[in-house]
Protein backbone atom coordinates (compact mmCIF):
# COMPACT_ATOMS: atom_id res chain seq x y z
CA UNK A 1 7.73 17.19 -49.77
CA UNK A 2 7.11 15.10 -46.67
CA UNK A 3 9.56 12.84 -44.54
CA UNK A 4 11.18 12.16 -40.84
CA UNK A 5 13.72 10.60 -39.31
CA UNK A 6 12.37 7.01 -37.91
CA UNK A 7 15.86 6.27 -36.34
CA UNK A 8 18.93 7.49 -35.16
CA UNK A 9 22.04 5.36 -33.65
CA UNK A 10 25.89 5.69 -33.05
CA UNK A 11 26.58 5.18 -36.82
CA UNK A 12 23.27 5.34 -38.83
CA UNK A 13 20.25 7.71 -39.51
CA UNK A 14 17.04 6.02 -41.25
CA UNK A 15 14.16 7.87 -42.32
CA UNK A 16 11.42 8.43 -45.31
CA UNK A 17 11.32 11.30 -47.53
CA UNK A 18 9.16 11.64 -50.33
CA UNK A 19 7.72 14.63 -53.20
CA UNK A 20 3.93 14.40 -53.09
CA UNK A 21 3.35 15.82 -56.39
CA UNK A 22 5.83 13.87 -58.35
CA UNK A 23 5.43 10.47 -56.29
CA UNK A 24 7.76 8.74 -58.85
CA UNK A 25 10.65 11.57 -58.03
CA UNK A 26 13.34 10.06 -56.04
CA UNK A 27 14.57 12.61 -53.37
CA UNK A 28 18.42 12.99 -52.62
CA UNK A 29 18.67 14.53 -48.93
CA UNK A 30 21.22 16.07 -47.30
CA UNK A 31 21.49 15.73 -43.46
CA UNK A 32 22.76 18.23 -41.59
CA UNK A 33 23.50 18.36 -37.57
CA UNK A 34 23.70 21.66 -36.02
CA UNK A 35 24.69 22.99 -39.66
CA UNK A 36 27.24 20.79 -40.55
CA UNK A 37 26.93 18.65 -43.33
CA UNK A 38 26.84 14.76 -42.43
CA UNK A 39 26.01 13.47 -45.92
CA UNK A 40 23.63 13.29 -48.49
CA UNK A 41 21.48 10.00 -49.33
CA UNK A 42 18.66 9.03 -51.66
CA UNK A 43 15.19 8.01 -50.42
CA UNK A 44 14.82 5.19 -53.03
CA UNK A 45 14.63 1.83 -50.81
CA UNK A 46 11.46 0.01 -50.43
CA UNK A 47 9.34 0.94 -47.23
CA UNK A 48 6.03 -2.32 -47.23
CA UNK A 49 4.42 0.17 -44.81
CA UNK A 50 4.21 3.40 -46.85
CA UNK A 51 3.41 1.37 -50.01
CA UNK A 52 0.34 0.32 -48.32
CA UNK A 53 -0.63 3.59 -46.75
CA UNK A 54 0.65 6.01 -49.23
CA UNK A 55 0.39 4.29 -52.31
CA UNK A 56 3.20 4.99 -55.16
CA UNK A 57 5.78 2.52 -55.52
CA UNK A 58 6.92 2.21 -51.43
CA UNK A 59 10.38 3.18 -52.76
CA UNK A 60 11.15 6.36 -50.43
CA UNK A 61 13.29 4.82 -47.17
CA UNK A 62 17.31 5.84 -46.67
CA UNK A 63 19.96 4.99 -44.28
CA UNK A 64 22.61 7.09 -44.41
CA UNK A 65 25.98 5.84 -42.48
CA UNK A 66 27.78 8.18 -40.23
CA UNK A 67 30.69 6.05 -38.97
CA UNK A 68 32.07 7.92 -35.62
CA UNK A 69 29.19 9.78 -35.11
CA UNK A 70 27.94 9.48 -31.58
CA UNK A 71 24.30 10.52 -30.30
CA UNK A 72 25.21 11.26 -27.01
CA UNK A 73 25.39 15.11 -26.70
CA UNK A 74 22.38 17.25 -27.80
CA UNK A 75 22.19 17.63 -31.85
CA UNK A 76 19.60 19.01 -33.99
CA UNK A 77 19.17 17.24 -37.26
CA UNK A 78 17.84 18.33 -40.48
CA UNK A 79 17.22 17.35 -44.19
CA UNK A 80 16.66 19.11 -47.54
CA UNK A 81 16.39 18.02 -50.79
CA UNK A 82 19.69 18.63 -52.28
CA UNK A 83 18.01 17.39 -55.82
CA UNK A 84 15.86 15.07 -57.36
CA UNK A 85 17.63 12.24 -57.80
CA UNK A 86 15.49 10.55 -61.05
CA UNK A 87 12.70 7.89 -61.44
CA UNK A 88 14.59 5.22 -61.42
CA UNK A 89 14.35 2.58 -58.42
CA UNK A 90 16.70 0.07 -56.02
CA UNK A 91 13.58 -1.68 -55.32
């Protein structure tokens, strides 16, 4: 599995995650900061860029919502696959 965080606001996180062996695996994350749980997404929404570089079908971008949640103190921010989330696509 590879993937980042691209972004982070007030009320969002957006990244990329995607499993290199089984490129047509959708990946549901969770994100965690500082150990608590702030939700879990799937990377399933097109990305133009990473279809070009990476090949497979593009579909491996998330934005996961976190309505409140402020970036201004220090936070450390992780994500797992929680489980595959299926083959099939929103894009």
């Amino acid at each position: 599995m590879e993937g980042r965080f691209d972004a982070v606001d007030d009320d969002r996180i957006v990244g990329c995650a995607r499993d290199i062996e089984n490129p047509g695996q959708k990946i549901r994350l969770r994100v965690r900061d500082n150990g608590a749980i702030l939700g879990e997404v799937v990377a399933d929404s097109l990305r133009p860029d990473l279809l070009q570089a990476r090949g497979g079908d593009g579909c491996v971008a998330f934005s996961l919502p976190i309505p409140g949640w402020r970036t201004r103190r220090a936070a450390t921010l992780r994500w797992r696959a929680s489980a595959p989330a299926g083959t099939a696509s929103t894009c």
